[in-house]
PDB file of N, CA and C in Angstrom:
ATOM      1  N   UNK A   1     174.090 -10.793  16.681  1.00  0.00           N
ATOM      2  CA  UNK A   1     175.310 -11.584  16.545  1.00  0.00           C
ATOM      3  C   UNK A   1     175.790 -11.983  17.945  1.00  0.00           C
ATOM      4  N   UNK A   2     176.923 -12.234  18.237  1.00  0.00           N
ATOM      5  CA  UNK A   2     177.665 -12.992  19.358  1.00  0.00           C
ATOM      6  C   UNK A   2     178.327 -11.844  20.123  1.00  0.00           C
ATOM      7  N   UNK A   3     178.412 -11.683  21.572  1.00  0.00           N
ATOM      8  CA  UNK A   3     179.796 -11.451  21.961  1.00  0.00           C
ATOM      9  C   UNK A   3     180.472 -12.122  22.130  1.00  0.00           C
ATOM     10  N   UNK A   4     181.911 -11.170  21.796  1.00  0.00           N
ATOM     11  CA  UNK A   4     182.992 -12.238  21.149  1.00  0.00           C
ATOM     12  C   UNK A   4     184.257 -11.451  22.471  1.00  0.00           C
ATOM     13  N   UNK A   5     185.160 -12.533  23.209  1.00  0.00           N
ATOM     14  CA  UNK A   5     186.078 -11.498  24.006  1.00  0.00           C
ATOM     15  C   UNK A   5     187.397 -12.065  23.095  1.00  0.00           C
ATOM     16  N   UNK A   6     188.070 -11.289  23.257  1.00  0.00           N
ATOM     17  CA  UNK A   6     189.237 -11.721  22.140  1.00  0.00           C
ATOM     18  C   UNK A   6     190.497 -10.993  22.842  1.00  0.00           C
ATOM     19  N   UNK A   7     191.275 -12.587  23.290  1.00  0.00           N
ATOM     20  CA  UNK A   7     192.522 -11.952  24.195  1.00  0.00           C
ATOM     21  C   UNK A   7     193.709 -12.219  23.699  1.00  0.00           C
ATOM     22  N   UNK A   8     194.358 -11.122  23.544  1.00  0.00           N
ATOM     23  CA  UNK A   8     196.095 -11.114  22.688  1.00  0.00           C
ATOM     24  C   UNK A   8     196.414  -9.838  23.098  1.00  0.00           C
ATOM     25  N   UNK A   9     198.363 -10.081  23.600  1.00  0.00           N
ATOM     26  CA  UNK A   9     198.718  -8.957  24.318  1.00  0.00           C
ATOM     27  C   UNK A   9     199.363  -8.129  23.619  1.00  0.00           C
ATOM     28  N   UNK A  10     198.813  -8.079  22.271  1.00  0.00           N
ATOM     29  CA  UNK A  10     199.580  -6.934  21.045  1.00  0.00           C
ATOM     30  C   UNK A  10     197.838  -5.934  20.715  1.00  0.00           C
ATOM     31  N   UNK A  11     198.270  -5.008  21.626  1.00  0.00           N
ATOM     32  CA  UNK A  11     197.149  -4.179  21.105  1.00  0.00           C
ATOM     33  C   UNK A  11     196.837  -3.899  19.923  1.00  0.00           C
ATOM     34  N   UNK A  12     197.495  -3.982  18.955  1.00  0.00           N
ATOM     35  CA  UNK A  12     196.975  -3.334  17.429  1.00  0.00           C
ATOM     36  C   UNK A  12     196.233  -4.634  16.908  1.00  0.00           C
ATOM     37  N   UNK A  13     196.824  -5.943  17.762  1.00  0.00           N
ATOM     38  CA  UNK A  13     195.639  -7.286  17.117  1.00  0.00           C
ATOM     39  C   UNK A  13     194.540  -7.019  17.811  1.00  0.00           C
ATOM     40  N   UNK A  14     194.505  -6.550  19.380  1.00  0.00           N
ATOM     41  CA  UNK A  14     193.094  -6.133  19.776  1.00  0.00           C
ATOM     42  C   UNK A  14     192.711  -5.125  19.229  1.00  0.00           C
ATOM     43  N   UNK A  15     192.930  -3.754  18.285  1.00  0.00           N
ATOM     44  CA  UNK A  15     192.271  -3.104  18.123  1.00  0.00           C
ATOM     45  C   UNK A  15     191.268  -3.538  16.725  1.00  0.00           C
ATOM     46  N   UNK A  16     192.365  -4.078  15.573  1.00  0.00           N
ATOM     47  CA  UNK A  16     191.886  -4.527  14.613  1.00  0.00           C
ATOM     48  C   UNK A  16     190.956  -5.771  14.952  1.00  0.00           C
ATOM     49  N   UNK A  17     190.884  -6.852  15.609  1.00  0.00           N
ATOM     50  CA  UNK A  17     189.973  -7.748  15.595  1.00  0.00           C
ATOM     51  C   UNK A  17     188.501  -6.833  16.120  1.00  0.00           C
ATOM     52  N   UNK A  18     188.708  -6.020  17.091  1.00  0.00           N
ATOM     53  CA  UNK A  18     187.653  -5.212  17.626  1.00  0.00           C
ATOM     54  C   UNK A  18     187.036  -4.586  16.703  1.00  0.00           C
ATOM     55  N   UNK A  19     187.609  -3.974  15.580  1.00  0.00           N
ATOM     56  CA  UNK A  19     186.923  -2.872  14.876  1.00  0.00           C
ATOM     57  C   UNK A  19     187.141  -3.656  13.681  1.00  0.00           C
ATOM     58  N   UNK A  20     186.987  -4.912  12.776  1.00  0.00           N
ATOM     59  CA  UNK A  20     186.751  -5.831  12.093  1.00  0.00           C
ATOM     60  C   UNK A  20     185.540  -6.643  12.556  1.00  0.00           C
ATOM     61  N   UNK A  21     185.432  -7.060  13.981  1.00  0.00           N
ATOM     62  CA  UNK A  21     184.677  -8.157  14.043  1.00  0.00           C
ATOM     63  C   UNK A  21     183.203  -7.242  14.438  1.00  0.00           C
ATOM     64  N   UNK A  22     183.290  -5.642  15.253  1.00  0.00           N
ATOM     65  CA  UNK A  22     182.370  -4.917  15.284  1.00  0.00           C
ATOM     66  C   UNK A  22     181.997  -5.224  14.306  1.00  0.00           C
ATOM     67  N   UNK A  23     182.242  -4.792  13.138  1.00  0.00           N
ATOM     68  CA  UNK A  23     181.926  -4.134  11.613  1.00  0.00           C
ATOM     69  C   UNK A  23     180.573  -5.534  11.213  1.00  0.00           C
ATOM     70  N   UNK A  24     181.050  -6.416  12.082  1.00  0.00           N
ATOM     71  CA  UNK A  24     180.344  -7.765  11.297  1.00  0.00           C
ATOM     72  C   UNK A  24     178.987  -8.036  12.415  1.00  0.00           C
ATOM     73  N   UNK A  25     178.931  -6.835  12.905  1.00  0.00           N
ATOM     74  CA  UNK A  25     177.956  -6.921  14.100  1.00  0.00           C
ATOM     75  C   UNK A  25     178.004  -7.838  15.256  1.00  0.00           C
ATOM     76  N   UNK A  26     179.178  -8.103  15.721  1.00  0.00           N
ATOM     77  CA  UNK A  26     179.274  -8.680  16.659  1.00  0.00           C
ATOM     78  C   UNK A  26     179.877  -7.767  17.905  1.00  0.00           C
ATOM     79  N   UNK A  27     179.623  -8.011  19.079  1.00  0.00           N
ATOM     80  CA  UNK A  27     180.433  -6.610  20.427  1.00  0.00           C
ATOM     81  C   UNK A  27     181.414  -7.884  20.996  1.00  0.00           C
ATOM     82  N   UNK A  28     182.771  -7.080  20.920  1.00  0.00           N
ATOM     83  CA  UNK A  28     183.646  -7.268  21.004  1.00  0.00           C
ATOM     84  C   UNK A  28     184.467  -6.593  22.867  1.00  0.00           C
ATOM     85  N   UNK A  29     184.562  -7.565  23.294  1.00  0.00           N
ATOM     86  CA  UNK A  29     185.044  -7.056  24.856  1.00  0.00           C
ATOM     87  C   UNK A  29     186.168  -7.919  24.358  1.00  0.00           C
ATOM     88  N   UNK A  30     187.740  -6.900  24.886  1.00  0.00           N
ATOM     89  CA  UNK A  30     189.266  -7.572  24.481  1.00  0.00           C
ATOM     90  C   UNK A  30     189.683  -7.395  26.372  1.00  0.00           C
ATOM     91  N   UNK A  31     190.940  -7.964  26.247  1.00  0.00           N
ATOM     92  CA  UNK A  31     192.189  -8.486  27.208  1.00  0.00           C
ATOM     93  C   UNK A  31     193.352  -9.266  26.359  1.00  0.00           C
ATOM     94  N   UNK A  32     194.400  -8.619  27.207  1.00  0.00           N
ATOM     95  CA  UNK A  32     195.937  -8.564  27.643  1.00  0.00           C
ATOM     96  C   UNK A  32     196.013  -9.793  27.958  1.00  0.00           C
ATOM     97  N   UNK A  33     195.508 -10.002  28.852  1.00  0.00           N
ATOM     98  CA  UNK A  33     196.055 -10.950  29.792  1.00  0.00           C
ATOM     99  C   UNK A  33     195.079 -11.980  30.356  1.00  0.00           C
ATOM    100  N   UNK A  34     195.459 -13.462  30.553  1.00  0.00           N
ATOM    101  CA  UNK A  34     194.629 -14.134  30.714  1.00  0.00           C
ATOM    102  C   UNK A  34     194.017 -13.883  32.099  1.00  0.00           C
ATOM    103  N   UNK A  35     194.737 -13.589  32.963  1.00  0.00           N
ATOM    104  CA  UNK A  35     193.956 -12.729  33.877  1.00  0.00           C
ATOM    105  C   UNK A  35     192.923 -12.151  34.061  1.00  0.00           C
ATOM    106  N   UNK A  36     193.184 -11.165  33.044  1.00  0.00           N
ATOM    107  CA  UNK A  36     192.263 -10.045  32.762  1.00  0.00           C
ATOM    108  C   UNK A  36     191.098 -10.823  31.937  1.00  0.00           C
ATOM    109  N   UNK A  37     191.082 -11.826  31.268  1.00  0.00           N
ATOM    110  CA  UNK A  37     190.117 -12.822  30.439  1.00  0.00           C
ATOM    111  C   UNK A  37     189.184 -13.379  31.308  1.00  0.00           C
ATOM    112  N   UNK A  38     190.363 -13.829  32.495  1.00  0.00           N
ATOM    113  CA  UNK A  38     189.181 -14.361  33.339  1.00  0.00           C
ATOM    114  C   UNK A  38     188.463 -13.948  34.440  1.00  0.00           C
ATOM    115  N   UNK A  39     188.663 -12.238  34.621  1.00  0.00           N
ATOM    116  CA  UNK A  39     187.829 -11.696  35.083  1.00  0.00           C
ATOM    117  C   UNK A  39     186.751 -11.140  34.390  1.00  0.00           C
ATOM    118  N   UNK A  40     186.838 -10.428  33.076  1.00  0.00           N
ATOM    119  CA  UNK A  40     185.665 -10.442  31.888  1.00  0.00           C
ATOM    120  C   UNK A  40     184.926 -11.491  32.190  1.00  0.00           C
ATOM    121  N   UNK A  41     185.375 -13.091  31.957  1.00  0.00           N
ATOM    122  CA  UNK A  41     184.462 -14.124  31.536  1.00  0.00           C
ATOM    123  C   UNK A  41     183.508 -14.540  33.030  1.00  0.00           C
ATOM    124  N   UNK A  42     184.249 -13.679  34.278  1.00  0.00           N
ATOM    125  CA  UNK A  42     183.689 -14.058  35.403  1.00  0.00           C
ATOM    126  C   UNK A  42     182.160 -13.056  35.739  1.00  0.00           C
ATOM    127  N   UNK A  43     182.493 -11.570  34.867  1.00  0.00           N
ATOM    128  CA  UNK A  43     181.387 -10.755  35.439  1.00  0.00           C
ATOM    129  C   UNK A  43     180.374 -11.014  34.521  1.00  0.00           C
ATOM    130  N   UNK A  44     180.675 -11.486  33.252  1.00  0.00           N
ATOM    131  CA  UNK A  44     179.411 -11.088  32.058  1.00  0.00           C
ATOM    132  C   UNK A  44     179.545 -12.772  30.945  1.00  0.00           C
ATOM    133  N   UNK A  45     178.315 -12.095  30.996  1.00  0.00           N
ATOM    134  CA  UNK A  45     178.825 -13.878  29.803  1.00  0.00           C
ATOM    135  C   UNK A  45     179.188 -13.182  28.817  1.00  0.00           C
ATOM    136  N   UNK A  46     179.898 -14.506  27.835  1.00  0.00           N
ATOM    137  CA  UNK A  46     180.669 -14.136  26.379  1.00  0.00           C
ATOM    138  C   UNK A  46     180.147 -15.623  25.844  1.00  0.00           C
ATOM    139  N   UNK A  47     180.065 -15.499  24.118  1.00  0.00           N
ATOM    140  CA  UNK A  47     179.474 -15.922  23.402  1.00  0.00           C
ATOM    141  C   UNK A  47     180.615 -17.029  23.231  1.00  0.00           C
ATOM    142  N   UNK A  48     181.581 -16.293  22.721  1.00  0.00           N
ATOM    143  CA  UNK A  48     182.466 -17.124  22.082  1.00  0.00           C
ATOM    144  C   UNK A  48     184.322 -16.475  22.653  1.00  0.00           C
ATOM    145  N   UNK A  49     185.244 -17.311  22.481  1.00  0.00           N
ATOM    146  CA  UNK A  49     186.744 -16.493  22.722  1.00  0.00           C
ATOM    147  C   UNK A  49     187.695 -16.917  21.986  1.00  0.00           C
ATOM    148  N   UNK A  50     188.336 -15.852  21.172  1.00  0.00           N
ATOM    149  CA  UNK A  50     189.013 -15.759  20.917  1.00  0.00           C
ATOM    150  C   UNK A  50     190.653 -15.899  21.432  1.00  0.00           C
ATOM    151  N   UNK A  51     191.531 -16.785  20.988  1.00  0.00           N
ATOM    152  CA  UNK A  51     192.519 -16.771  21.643  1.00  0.00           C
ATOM    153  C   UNK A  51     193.568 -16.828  21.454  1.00  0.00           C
ATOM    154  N   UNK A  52     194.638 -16.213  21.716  1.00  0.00           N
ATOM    155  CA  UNK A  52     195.913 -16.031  20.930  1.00  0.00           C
ATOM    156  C   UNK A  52     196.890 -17.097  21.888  1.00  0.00           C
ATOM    157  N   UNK A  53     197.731 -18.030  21.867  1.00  0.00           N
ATOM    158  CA  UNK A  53     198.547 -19.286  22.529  1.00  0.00           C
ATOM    159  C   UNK A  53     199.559 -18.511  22.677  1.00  0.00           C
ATOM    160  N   UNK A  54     200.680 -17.561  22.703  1.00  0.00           N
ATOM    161  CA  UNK A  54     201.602 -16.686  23.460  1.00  0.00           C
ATOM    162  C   UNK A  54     201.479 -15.134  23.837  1.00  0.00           C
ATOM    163  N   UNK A  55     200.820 -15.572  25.125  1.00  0.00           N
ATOM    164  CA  UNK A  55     200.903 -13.842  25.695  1.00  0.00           C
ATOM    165  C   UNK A  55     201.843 -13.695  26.391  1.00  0.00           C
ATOM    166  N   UNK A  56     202.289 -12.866  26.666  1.00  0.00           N
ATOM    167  CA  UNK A  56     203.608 -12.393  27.925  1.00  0.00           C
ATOM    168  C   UNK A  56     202.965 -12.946  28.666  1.00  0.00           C
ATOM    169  N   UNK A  57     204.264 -13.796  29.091  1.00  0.00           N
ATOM    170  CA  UNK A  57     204.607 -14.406  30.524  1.00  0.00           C
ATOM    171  C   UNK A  57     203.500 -15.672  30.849  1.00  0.00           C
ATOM    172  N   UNK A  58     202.333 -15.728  29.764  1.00  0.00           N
ATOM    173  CA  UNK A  58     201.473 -16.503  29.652  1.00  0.00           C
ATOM    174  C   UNK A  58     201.241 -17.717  28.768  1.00  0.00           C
ATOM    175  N   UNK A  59     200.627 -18.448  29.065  1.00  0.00           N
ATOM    176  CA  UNK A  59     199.943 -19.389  28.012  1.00  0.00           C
ATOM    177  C   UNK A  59     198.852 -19.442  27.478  1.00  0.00           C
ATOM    178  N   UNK A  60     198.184 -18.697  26.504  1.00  0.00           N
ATOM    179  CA  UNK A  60     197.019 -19.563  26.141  1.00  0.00           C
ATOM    180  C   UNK A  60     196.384 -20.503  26.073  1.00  0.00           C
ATOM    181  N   UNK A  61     197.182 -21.548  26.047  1.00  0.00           N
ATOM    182  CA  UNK A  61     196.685 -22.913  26.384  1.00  0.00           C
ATOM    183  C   UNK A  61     196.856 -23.491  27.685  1.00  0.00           C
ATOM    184  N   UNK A  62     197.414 -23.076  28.623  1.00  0.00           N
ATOM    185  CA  UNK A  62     196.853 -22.801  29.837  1.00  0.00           C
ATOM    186  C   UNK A  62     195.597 -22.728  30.481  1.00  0.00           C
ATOM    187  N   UNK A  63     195.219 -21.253  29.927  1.00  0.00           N
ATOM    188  CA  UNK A  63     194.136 -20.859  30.070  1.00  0.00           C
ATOM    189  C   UNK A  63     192.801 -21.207  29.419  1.00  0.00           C
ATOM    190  N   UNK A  64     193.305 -22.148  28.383  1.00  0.00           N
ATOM    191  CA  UNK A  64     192.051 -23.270  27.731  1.00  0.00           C
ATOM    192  C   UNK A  64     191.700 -23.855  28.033  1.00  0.00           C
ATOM    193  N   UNK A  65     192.911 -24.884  28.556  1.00  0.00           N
ATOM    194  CA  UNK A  65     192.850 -26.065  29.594  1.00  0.00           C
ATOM    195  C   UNK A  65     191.788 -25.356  31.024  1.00  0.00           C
ATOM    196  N   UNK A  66     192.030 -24.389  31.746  1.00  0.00           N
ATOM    197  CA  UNK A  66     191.536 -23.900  32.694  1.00  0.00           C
ATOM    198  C   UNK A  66     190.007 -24.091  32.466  1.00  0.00           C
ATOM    199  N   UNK A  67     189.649 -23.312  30.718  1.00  0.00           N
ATOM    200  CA  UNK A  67     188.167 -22.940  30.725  1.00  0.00           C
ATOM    201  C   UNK A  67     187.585 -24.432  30.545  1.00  0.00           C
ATOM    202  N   UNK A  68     188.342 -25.192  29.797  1.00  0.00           N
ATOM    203  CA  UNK A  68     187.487 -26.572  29.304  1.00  0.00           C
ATOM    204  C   UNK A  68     186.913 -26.814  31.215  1.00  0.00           C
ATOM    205  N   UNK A  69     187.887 -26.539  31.686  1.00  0.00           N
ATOM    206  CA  UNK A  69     187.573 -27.714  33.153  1.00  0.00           C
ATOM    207  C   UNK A  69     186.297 -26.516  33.518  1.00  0.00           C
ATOM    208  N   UNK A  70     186.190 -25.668  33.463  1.00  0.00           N
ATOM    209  CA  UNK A  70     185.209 -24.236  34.282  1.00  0.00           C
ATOM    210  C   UNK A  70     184.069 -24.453  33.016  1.00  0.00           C
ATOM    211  N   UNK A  71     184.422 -24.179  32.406  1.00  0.00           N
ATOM    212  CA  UNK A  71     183.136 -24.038  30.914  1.00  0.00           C
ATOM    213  C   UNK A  71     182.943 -24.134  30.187  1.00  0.00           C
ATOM    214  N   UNK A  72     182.594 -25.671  29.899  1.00  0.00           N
ATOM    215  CA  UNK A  72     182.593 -26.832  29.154  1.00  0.00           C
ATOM    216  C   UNK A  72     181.724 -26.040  28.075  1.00  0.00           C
ATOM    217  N   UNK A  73     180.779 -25.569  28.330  1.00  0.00           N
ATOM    218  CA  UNK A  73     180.038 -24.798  26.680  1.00  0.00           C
ATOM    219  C   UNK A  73     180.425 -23.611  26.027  1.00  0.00           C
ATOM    220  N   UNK A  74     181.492 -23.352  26.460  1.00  0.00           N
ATOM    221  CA  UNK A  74     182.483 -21.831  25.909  1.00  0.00           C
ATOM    222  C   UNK A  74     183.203 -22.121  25.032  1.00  0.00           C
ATOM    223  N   UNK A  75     183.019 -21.970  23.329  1.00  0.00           N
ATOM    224  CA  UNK A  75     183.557 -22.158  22.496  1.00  0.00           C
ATOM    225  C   UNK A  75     184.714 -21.801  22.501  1.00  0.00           C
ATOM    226  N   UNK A  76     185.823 -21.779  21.827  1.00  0.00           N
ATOM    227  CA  UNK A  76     187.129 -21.293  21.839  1.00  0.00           C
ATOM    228  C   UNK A  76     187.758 -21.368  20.494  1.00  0.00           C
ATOM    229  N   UNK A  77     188.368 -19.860  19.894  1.00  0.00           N
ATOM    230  CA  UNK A  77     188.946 -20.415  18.754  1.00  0.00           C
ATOM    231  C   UNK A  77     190.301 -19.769  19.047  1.00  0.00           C
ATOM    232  N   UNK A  78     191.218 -20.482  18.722  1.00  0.00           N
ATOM    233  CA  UNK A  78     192.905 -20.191  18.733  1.00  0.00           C
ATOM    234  C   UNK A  78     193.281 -19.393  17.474  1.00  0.00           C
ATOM    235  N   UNK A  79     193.936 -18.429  18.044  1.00  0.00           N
ATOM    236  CA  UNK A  79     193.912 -17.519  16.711  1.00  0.00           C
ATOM    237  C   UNK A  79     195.746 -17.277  17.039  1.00  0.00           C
ATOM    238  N   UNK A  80     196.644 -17.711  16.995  1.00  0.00           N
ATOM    239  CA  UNK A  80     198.252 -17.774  17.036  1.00  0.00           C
ATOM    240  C   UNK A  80     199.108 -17.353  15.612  1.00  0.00           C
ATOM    241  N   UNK A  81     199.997 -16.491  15.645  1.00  0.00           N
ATOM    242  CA  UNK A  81     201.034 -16.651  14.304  1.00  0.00           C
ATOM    243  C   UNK A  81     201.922 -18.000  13.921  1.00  0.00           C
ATOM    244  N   UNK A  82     201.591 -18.759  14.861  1.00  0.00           N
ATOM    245  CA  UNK A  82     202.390 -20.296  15.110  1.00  0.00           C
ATOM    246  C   UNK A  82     201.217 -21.411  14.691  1.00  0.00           C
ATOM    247  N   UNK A  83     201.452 -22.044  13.232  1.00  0.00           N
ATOM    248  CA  UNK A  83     200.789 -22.901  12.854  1.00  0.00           C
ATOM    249  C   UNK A  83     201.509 -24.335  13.778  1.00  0.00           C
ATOM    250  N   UNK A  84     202.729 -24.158  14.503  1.00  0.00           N
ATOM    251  CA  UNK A  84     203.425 -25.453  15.153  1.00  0.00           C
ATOM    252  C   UNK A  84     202.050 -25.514  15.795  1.00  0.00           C
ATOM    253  N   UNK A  85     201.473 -25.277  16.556  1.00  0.00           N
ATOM    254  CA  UNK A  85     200.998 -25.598  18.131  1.00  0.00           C
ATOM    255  C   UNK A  85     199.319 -26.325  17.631  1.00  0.00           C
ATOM    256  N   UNK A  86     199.160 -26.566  16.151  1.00  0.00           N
ATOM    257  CA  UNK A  86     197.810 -26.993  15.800  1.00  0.00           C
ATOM    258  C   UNK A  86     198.106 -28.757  15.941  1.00  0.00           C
ATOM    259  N   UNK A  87     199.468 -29.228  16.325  1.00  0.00           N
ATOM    260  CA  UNK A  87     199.520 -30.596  16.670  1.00  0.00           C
ATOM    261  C   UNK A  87     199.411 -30.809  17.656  1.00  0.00           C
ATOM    262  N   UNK A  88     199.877 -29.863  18.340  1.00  0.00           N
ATOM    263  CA  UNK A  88     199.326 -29.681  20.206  1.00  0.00           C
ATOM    264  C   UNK A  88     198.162 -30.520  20.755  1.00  0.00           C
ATOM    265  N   UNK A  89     198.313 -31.367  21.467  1.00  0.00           N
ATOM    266  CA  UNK A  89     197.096 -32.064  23.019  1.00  0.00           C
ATOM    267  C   UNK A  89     196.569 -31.177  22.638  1.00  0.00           C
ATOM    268  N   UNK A  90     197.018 -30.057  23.303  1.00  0.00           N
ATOM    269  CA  UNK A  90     196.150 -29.126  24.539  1.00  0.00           C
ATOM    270  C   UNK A  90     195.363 -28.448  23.355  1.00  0.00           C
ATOM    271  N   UNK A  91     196.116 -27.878  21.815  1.00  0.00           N
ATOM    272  CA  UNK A  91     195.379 -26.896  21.403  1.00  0.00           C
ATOM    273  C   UNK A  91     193.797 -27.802  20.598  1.00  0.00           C
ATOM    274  N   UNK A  92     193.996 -29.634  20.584  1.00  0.00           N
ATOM    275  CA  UNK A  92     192.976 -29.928  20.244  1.00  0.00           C
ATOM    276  C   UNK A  92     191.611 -29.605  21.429  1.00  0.00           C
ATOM    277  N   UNK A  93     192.196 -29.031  22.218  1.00  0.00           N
ATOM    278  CA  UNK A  93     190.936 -28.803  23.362  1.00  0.00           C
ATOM    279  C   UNK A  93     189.611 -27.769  22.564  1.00  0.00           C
ATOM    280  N   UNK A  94     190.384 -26.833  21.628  1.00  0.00           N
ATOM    281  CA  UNK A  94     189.837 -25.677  20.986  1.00  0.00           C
ATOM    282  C   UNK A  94     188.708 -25.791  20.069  1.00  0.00           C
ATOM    283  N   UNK A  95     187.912 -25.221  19.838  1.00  0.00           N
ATOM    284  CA  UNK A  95     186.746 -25.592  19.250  1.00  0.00           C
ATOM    285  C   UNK A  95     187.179 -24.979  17.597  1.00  0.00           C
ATOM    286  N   UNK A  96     188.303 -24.130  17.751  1.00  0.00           N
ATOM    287  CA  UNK A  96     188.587 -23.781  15.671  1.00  0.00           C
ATOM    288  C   UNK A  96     190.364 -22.926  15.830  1.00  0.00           C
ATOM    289  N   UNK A  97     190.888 -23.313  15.027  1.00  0.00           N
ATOM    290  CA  UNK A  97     192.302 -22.612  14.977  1.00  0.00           C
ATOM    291  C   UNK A  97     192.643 -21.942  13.558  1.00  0.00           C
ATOM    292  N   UNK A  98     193.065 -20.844  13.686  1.00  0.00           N
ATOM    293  CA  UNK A  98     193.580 -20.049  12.836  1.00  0.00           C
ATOM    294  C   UNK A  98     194.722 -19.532  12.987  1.00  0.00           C
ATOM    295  N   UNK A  99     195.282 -19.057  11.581  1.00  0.00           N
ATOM    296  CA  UNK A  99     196.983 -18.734  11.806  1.00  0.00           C
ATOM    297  C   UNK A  99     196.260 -17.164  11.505  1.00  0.00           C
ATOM    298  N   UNK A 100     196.868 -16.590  12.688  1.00  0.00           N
ATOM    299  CA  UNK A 100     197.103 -15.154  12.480  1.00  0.00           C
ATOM    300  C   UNK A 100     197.127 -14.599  10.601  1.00  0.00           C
ATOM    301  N   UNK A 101     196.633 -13.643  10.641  1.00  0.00           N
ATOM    302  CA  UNK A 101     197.060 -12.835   9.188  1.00  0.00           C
ATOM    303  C   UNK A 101     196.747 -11.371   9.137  1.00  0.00           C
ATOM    304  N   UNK A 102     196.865 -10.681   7.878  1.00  0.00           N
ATOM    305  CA  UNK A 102     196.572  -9.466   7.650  1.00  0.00           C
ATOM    306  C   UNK A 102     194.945  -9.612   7.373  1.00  0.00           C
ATOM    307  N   UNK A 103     194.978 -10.584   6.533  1.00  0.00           N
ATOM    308  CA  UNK A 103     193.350 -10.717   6.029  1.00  0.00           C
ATOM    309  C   UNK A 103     192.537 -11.874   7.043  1.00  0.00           C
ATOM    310  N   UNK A 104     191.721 -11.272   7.603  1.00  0.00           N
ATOM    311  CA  UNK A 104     190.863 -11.857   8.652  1.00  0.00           C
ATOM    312  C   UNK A 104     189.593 -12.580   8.443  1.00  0.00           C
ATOM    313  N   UNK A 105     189.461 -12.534   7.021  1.00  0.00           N
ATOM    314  CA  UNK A 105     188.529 -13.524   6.270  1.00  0.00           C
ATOM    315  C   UNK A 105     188.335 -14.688   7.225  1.00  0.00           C
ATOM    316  N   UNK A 106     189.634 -15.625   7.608  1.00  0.00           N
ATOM    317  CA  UNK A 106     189.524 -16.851   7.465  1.00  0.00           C
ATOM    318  C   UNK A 106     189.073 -17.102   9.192  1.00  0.00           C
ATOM    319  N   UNK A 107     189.667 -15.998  10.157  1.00  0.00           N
ATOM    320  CA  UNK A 107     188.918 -15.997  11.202  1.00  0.00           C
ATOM    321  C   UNK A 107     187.294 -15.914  11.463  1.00  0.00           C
ATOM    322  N   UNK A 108     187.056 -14.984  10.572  1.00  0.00           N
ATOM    323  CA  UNK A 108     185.766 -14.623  10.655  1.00  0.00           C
ATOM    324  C   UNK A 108     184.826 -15.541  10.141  1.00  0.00           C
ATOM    325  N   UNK A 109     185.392 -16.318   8.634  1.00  0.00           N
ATOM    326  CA  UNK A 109     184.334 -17.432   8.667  1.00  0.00           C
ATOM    327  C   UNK A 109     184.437 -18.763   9.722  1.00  0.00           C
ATOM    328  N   UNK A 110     185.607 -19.138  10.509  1.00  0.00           N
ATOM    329  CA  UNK A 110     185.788 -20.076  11.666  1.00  0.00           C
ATOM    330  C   UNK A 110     184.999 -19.171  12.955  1.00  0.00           C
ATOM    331  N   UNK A 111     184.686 -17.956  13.389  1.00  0.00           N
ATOM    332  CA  UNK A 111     183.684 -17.580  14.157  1.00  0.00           C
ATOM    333  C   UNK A 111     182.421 -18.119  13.576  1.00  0.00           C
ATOM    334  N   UNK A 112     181.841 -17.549  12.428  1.00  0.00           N
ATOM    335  CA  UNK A 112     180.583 -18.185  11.685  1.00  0.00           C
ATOM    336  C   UNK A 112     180.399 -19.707  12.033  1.00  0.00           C
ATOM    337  N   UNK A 113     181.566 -20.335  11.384  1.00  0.00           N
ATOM    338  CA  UNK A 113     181.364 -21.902  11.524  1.00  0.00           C
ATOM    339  C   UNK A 113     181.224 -22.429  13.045  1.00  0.00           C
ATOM    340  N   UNK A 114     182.341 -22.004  13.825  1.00  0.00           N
ATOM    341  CA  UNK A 114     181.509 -22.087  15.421  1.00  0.00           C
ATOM    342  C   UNK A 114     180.682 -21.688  16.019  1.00  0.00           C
ATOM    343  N   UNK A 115     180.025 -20.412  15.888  1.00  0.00           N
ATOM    344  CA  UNK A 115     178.770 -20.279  16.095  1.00  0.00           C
ATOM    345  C   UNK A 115     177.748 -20.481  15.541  1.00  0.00           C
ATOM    346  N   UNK A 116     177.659 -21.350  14.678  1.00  0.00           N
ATOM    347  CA  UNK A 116     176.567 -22.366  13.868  1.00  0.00           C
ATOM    348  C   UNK A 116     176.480 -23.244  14.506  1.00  0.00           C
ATOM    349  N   UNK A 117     177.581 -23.648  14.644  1.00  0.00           N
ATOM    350  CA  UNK A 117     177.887 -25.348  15.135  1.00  0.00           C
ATOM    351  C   UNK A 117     177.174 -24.990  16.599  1.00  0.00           C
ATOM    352  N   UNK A 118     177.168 -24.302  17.562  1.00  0.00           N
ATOM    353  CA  UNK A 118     177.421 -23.570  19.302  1.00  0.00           C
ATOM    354  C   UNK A 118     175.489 -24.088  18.609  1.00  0.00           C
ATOM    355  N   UNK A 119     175.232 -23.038  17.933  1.00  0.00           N
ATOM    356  CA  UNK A 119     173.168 -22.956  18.103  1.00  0.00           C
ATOM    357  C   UNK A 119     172.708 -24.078  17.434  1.00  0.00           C
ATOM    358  N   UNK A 120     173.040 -25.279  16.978  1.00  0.00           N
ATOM    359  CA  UNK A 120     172.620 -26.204  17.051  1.00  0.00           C
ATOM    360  C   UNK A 120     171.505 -26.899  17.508  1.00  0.00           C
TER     361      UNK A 120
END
């Protein structure tokens, strides 16, 4: 499967996406902070990222904008509790968007569908 880094600054969404998206055989490297994202994405490659659009003191879409310009083949899916921001410029930069939930179904088949689409 993919590594997947998946950054949101509510640990219990990093623990659960981690030990959900494990389960589906994928390795899962998380971050806080976009910071911290873009030192992960600097030492090791990552398959695909996960991304949450309000971290403390941060932007996610910021840091999208950043990767489109750095790494144009780094999929990206927006994973936010804020369905507002899917009219967003910036969040059309994203390669798949999802509204946060309890049931992670709908993330997990938008990972599938982008990494289909990615091996092309």
């Amino acid at each position: 499967m993919a590594k997947i880094l998946v950054v949101d600054d509510e640990s219990s969404i990093r623990f659960l996406y981690s030990q959900e998206l494990a389960e589906e055989g994928h390795e899962v490297l998380t971050a806080a902070t976009a910071l911290e994202a873009s030192e992960i994405l600097q030492a090791q490659p990552v398959e695909l990222l996960v991304l949450d659009i309000k971290l403390k003191n941060e932007s996610g879409l910021d840091l999208l904008q950043k990767l489109v310009k750095e790494r144009h083949n780094l999929p990206v899916i927006l994973c936010t509790a804020f369905s507002c921001y899917r009219d967003d410029f910036s969040a059309w930069l994203a390669d798949g968007y999802v509204v946060k939930s309890s049931d992670l179904q709908e993330l997990k088949d938008e990972i599938k569908r982008v990494l289909a689409k990615r091996s092309r």
